[in-house]
Protein backbone atom coordinates (compact mmCIF):
# COMPACT_ATOMS: atom_id res chain seq x y z
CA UNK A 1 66.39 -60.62 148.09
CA UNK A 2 62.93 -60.26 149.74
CA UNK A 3 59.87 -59.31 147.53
CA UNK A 4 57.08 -57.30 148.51
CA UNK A 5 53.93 -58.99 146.86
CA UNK A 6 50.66 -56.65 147.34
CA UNK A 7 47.25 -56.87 146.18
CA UNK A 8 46.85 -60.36 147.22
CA UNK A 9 43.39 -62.20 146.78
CA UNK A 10 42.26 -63.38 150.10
CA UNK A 11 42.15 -66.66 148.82
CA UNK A 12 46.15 -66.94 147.49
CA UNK A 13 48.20 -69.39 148.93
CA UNK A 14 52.28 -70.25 149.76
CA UNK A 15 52.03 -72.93 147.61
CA UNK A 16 50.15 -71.02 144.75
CA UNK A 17 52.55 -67.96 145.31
CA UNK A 18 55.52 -70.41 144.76
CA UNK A 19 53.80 -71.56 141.54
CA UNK A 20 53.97 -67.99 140.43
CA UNK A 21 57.43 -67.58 141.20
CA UNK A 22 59.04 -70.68 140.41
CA UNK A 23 59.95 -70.26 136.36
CA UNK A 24 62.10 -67.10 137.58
CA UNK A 25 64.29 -68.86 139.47
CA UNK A 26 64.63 -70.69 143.02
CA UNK A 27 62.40 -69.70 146.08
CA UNK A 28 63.71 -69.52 149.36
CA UNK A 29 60.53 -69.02 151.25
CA UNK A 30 57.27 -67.50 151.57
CA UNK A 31 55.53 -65.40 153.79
CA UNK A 32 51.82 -64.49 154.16
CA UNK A 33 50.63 -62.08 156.50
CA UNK A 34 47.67 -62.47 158.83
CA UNK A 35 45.85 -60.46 160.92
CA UNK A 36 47.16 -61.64 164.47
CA UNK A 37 43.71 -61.08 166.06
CA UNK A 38 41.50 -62.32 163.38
CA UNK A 39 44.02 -64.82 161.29
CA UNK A 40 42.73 -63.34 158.28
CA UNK A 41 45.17 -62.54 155.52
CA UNK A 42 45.93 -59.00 155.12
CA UNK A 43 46.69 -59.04 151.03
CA UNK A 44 50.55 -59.39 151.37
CA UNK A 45 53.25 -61.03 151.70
CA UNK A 46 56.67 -61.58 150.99
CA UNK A 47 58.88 -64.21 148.72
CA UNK A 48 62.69 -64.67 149.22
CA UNK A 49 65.01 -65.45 146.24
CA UNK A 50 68.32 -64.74 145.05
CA UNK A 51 68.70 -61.50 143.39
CA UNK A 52 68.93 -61.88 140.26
CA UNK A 53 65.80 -63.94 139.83
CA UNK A 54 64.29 -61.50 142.28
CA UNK A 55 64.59 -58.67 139.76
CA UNK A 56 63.33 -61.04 136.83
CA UNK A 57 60.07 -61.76 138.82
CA UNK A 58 59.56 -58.03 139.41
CA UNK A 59 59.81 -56.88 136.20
CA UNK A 60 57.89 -59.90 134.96
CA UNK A 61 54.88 -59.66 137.64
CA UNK A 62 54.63 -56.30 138.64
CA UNK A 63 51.16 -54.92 137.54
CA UNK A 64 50.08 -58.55 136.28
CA UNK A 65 46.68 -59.65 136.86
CA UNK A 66 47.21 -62.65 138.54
CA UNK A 67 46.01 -64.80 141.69
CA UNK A 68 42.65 -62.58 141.09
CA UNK A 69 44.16 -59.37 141.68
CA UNK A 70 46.85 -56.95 140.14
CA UNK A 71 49.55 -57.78 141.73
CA UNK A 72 51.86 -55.02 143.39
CA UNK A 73 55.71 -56.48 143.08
CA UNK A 74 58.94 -54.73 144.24
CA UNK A 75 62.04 -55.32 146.30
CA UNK A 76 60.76 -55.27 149.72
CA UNK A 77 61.84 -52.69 152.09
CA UNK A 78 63.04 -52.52 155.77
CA UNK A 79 60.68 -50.95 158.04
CA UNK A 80 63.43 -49.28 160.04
CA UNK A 81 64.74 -47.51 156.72
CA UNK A 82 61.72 -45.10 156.50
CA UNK A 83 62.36 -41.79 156.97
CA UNK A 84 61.33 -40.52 160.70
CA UNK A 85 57.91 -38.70 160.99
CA UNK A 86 58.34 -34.72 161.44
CA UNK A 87 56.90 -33.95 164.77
CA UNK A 88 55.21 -30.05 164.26
């Protein structure tokens, strides 16, 4: 599963993100995202684990203070699956 992690302190890292993940389970991988035309970090990003350790670190982290921030943590969502924009 692919978690959504939001509120991100400019200053987090992959390897302090996997530090904060770890103790629910196996991570897959990590992804920060950047502004492409500055290379700043934008305040999200995303960690892959298996499911069931996914849903653990939700409901564990999800409104947490940590990494200087309240953290933001769901089950990240497919940008095609959004609804399509009424045109008026």
């Amino acid at each position: 599963m692919t978690i959504y992690v939001g509120n991100l302190d400019p200053a987090a890292t992959e390897e302090r993100l996997r530090e904060l993940f770890a103790p629910f389970g196996p991570v897959r991988g990590i992804t920060l995202i950047t502004d492409p035309q500055t290379g700043r970090p934008r305040g999200f990003g995303f960690v892959e684990m298996d499911d069931e350790s996914a849903a653990v670190a939700i409901a564990a982290l999800d409104g947490t203070e940590q990494l200087g921030s309240v953290l933001r943590v769901n089950q990240a969502r497919d940008r095609g699956a959004k609804p399509p924009r009424r045109a008026w």
